[in-house]
ModelCIF file with pLDDT and N, C-alpha, C, O atoms, coordinates in Angstrom:
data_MODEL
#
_entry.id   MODEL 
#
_entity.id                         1 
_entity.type                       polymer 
_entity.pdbx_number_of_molecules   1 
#
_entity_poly.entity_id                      1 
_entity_poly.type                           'polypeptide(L)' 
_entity_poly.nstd_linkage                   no 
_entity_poly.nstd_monomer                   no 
_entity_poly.pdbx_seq_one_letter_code       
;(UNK)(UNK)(UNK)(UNK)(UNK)(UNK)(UNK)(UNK)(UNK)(UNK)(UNK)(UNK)(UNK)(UNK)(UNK)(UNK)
(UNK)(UNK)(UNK)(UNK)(UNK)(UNK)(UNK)(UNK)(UNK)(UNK)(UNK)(UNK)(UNK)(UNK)
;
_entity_poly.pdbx_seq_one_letter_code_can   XXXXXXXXXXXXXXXXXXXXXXXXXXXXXX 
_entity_poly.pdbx_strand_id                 A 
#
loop_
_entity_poly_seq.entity_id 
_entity_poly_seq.num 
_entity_poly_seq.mon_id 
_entity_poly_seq.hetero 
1 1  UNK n 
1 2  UNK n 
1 3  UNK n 
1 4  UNK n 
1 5  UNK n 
1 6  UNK n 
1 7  UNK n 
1 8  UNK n 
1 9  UNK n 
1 10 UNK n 
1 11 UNK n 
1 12 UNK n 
1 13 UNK n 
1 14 UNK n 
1 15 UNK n 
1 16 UNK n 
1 17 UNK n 
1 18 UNK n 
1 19 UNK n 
1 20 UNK n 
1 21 UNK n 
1 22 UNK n 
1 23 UNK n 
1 24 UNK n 
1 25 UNK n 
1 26 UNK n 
1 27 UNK n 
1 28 UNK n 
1 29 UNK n 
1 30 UNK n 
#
_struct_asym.id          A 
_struct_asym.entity_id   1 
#
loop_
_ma_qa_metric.id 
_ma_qa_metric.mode 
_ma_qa_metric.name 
_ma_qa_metric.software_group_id 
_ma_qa_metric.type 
1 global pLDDT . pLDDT 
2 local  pLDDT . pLDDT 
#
_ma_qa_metric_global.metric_id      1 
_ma_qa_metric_global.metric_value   85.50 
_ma_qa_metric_global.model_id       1 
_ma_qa_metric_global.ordinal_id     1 
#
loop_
_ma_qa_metric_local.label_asym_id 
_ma_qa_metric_local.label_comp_id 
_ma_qa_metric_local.label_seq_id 
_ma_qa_metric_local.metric_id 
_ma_qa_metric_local.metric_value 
_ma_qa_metric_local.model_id 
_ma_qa_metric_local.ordinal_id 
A UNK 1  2 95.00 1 1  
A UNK 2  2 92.00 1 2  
A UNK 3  2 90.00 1 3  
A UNK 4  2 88.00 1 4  
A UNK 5  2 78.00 1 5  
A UNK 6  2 70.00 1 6  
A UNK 7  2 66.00 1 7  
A UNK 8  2 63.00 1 8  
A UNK 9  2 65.00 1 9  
A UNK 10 2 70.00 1 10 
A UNK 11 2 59.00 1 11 
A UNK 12 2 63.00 1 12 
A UNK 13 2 62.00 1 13 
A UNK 14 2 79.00 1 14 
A UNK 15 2 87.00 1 15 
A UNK 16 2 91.00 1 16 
A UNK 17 2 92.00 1 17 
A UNK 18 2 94.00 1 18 
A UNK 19 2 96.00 1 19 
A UNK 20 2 95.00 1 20 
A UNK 21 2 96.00 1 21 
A UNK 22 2 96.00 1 22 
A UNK 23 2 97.00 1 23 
A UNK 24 2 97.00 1 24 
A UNK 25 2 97.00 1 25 
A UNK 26 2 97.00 1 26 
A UNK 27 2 97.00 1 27 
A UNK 28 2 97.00 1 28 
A UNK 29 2 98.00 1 29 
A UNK 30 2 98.00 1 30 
#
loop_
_atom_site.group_PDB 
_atom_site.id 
_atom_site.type_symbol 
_atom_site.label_atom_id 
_atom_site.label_alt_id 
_atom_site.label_comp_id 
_atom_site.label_asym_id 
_atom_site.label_entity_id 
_atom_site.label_seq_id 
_atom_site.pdbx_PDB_ins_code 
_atom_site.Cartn_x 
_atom_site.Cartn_y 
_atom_site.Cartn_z 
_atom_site.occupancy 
_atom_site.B_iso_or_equiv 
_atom_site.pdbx_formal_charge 
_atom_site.auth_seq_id 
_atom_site.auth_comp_id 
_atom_site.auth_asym_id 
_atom_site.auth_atom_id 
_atom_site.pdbx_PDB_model_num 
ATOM 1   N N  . UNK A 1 1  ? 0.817  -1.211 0.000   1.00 95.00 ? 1  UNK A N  1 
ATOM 2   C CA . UNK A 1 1  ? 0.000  0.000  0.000   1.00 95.00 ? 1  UNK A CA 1 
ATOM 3   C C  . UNK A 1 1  ? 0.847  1.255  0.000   1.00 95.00 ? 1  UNK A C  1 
ATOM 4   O O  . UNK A 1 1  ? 1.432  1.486  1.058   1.00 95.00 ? 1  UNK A O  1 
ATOM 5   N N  . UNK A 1 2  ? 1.008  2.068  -0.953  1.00 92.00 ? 2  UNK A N  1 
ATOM 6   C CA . UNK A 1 2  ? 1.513  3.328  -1.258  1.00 92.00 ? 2  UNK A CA 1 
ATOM 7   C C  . UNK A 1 2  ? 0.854  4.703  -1.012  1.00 92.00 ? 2  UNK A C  1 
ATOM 8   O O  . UNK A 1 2  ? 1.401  5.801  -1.116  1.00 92.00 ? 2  UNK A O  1 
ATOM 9   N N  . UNK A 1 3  ? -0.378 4.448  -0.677  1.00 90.00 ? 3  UNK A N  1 
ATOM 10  C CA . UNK A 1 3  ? -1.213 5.624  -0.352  1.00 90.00 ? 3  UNK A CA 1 
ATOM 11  C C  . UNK A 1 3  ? -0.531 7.140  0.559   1.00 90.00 ? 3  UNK A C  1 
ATOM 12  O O  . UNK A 1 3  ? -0.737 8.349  0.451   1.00 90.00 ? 3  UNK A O  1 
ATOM 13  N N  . UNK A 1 4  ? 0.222  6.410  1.324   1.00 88.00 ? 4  UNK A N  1 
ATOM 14  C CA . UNK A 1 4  ? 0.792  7.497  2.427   1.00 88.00 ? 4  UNK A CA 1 
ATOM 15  C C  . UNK A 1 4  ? 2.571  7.824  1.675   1.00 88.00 ? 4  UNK A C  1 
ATOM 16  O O  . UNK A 1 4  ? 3.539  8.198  2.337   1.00 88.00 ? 4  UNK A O  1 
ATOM 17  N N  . UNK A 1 5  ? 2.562  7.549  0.188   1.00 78.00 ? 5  UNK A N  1 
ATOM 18  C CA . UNK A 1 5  ? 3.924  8.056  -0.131  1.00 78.00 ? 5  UNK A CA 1 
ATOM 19  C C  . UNK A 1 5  ? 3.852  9.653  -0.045  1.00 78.00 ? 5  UNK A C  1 
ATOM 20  O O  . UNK A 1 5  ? 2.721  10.125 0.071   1.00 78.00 ? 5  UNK A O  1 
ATOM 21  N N  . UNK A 1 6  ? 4.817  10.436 -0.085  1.00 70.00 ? 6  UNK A N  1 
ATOM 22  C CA . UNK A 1 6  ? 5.111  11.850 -0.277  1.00 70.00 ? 6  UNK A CA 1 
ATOM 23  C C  . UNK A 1 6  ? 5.841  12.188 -1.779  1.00 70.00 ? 6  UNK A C  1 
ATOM 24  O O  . UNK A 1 6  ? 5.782  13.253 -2.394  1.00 70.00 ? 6  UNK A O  1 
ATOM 25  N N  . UNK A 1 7  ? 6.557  10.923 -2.174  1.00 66.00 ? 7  UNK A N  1 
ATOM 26  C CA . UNK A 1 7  ? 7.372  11.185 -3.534  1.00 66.00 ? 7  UNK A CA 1 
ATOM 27  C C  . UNK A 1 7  ? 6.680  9.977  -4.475  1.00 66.00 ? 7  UNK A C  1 
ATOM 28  O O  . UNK A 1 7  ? 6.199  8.958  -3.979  1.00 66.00 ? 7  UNK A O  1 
ATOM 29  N N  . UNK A 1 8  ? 6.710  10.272 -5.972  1.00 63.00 ? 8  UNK A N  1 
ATOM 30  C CA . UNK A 1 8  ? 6.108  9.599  -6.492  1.00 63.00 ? 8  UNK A CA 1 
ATOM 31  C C  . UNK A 1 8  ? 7.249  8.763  -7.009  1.00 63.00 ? 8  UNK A C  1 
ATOM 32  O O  . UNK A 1 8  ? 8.241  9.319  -7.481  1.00 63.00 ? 8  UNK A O  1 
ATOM 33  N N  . UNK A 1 9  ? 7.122  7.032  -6.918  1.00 65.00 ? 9  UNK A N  1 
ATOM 34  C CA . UNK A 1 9  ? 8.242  5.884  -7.167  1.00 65.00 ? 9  UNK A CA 1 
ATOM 35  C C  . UNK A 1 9  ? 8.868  6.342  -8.317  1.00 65.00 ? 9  UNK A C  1 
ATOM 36  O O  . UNK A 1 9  ? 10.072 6.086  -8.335  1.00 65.00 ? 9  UNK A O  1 
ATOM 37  N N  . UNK A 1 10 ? 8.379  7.021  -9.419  1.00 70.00 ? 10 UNK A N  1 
ATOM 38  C CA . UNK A 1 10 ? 8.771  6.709  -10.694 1.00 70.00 ? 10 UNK A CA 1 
ATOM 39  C C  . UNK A 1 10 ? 9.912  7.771  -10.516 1.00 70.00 ? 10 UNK A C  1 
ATOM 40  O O  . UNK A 1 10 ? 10.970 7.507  -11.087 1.00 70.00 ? 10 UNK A O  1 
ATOM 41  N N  . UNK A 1 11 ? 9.833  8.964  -9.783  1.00 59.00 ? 11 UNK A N  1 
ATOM 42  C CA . UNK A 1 11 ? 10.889 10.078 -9.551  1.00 59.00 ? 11 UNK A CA 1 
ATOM 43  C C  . UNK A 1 11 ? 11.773 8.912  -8.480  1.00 59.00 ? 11 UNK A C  1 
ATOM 44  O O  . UNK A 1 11 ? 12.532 8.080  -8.978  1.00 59.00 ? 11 UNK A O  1 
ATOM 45  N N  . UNK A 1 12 ? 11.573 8.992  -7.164  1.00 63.00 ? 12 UNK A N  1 
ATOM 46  C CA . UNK A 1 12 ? 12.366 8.396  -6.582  1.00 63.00 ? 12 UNK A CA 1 
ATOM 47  C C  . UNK A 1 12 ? 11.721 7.177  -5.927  1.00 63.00 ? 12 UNK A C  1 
ATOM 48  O O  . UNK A 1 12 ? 10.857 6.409  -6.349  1.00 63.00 ? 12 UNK A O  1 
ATOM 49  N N  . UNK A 1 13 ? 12.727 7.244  -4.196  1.00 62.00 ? 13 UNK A N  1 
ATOM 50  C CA . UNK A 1 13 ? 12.392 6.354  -3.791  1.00 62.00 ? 13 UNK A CA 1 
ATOM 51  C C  . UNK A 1 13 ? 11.527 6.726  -2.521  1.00 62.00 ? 13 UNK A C  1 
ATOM 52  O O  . UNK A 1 13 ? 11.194 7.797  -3.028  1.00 62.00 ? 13 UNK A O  1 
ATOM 53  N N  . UNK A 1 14 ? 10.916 6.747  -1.363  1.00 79.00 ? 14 UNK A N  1 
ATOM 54  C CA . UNK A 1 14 ? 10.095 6.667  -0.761  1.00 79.00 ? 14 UNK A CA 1 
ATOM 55  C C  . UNK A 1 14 ? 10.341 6.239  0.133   1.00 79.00 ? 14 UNK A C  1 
ATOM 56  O O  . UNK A 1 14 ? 10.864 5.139  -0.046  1.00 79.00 ? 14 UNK A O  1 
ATOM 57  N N  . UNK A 1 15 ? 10.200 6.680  1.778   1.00 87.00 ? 15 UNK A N  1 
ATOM 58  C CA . UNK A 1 15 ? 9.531  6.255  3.063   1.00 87.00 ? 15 UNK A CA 1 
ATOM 59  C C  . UNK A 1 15 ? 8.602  5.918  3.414   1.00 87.00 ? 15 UNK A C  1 
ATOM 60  O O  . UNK A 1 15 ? 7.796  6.552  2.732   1.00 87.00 ? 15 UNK A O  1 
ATOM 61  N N  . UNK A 1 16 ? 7.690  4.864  4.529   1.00 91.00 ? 16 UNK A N  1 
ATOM 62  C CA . UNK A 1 16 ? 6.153  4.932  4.492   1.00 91.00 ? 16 UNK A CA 1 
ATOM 63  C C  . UNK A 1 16 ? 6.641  4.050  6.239   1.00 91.00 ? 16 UNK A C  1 
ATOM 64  O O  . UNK A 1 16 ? 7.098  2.914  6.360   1.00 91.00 ? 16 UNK A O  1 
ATOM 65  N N  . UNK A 1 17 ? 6.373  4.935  7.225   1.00 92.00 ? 17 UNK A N  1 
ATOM 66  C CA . UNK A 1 17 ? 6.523  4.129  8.297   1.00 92.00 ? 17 UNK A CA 1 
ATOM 67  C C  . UNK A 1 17 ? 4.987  3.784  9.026   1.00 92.00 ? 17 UNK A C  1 
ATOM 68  O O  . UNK A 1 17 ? 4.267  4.445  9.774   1.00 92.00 ? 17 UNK A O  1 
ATOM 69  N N  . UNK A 1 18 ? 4.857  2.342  8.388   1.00 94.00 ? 18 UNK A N  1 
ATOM 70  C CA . UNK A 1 18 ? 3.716  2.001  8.912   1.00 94.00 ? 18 UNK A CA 1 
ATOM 71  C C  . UNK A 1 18 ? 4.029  0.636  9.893   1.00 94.00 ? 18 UNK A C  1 
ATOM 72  O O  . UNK A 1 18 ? 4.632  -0.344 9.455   1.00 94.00 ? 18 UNK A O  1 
ATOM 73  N N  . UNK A 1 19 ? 3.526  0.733  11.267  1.00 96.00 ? 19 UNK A N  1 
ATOM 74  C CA . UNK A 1 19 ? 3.426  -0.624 11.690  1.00 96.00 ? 19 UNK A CA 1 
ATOM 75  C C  . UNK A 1 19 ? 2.934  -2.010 11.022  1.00 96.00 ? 19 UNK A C  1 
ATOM 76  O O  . UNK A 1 19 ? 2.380  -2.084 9.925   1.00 96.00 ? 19 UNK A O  1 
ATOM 77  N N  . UNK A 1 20 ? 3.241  -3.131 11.900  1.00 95.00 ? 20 UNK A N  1 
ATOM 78  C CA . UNK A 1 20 ? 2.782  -4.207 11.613  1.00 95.00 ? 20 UNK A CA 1 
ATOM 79  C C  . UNK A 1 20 ? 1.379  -4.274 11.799  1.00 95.00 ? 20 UNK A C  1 
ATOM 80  O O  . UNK A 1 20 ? 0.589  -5.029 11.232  1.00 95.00 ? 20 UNK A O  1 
ATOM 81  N N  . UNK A 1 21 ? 1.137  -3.353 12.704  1.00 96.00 ? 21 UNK A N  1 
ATOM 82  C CA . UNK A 1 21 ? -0.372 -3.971 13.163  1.00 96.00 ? 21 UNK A CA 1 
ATOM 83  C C  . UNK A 1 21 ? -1.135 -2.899 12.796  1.00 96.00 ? 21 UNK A C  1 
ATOM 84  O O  . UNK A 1 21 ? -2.338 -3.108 12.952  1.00 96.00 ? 21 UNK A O  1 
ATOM 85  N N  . UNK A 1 22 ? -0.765 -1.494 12.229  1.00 96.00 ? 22 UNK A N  1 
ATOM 86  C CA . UNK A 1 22 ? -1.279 -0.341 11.594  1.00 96.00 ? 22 UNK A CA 1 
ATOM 87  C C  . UNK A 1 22 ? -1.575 -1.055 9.722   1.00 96.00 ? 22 UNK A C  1 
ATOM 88  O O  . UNK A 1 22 ? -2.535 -1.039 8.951   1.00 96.00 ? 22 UNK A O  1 
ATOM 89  N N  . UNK A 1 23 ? -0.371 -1.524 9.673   1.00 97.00 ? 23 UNK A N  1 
ATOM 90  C CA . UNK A 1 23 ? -0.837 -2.685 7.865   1.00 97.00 ? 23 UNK A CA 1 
ATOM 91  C C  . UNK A 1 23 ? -1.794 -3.533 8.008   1.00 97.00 ? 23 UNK A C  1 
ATOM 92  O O  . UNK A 1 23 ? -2.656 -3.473 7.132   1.00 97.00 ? 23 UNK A O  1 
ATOM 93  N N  . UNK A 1 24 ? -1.972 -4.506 9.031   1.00 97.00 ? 24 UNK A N  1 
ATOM 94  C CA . UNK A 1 24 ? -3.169 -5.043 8.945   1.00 97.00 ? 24 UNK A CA 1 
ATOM 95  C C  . UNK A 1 24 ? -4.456 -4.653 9.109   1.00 97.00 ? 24 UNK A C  1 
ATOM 96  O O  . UNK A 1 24 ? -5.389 -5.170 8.494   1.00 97.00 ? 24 UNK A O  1 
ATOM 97  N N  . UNK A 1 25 ? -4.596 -3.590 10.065  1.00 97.00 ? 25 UNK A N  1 
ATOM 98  C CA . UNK A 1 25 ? -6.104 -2.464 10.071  1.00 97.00 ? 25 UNK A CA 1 
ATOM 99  C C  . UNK A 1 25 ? -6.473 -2.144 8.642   1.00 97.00 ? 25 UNK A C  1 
ATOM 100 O O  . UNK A 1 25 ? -7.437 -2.486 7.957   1.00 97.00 ? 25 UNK A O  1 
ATOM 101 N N  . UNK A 1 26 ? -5.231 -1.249 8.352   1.00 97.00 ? 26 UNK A N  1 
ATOM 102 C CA . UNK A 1 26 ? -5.011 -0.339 7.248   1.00 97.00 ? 26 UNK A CA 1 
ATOM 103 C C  . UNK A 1 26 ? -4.806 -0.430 5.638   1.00 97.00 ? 26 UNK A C  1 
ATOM 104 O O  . UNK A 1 26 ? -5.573 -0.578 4.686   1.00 97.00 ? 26 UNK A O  1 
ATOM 105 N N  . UNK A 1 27 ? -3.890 -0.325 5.739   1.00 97.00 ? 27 UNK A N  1 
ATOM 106 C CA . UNK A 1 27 ? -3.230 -0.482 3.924   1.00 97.00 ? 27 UNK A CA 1 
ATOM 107 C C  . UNK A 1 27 ? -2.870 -1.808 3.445   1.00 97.00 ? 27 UNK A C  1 
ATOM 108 O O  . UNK A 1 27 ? -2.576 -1.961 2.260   1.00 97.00 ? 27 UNK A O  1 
ATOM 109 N N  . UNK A 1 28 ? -2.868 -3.208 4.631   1.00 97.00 ? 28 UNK A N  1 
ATOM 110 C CA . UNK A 1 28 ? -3.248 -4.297 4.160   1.00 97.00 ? 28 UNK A CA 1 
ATOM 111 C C  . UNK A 1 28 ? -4.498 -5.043 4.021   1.00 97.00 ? 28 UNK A C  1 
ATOM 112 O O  . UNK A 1 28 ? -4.614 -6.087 3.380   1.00 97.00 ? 28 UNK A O  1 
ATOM 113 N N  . UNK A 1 29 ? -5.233 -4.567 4.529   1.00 98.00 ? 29 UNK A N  1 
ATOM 114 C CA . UNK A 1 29 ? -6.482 -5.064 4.796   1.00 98.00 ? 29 UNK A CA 1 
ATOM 115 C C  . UNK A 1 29 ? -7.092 -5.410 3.736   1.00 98.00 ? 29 UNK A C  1 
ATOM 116 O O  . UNK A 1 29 ? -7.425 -6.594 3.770   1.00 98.00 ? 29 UNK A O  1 
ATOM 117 N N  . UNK A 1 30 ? -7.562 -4.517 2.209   1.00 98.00 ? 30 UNK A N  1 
ATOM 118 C CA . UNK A 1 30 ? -7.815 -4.921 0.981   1.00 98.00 ? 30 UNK A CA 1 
ATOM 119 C C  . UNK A 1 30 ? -6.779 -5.804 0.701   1.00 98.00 ? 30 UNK A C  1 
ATOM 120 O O  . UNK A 1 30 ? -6.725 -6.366 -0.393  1.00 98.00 ? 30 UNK A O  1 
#
């Protein structure tokens, strides 16, 4: 899940500090 990037991949590269258990609520859940 990329939703919470700030830079777009194709320019660079990207941070996204999401927990383990914030990914499963969240941006893993779909």
């Amino acid at each position: 899940g990329i939703g919470k990037v700030k830079t777009d991949p194709h320019v660079d590269g990207d941070v996204v500090s999401i927990s383990r258990e914030q990914l499963d609520k969240e941006d893993g859940r779909p």
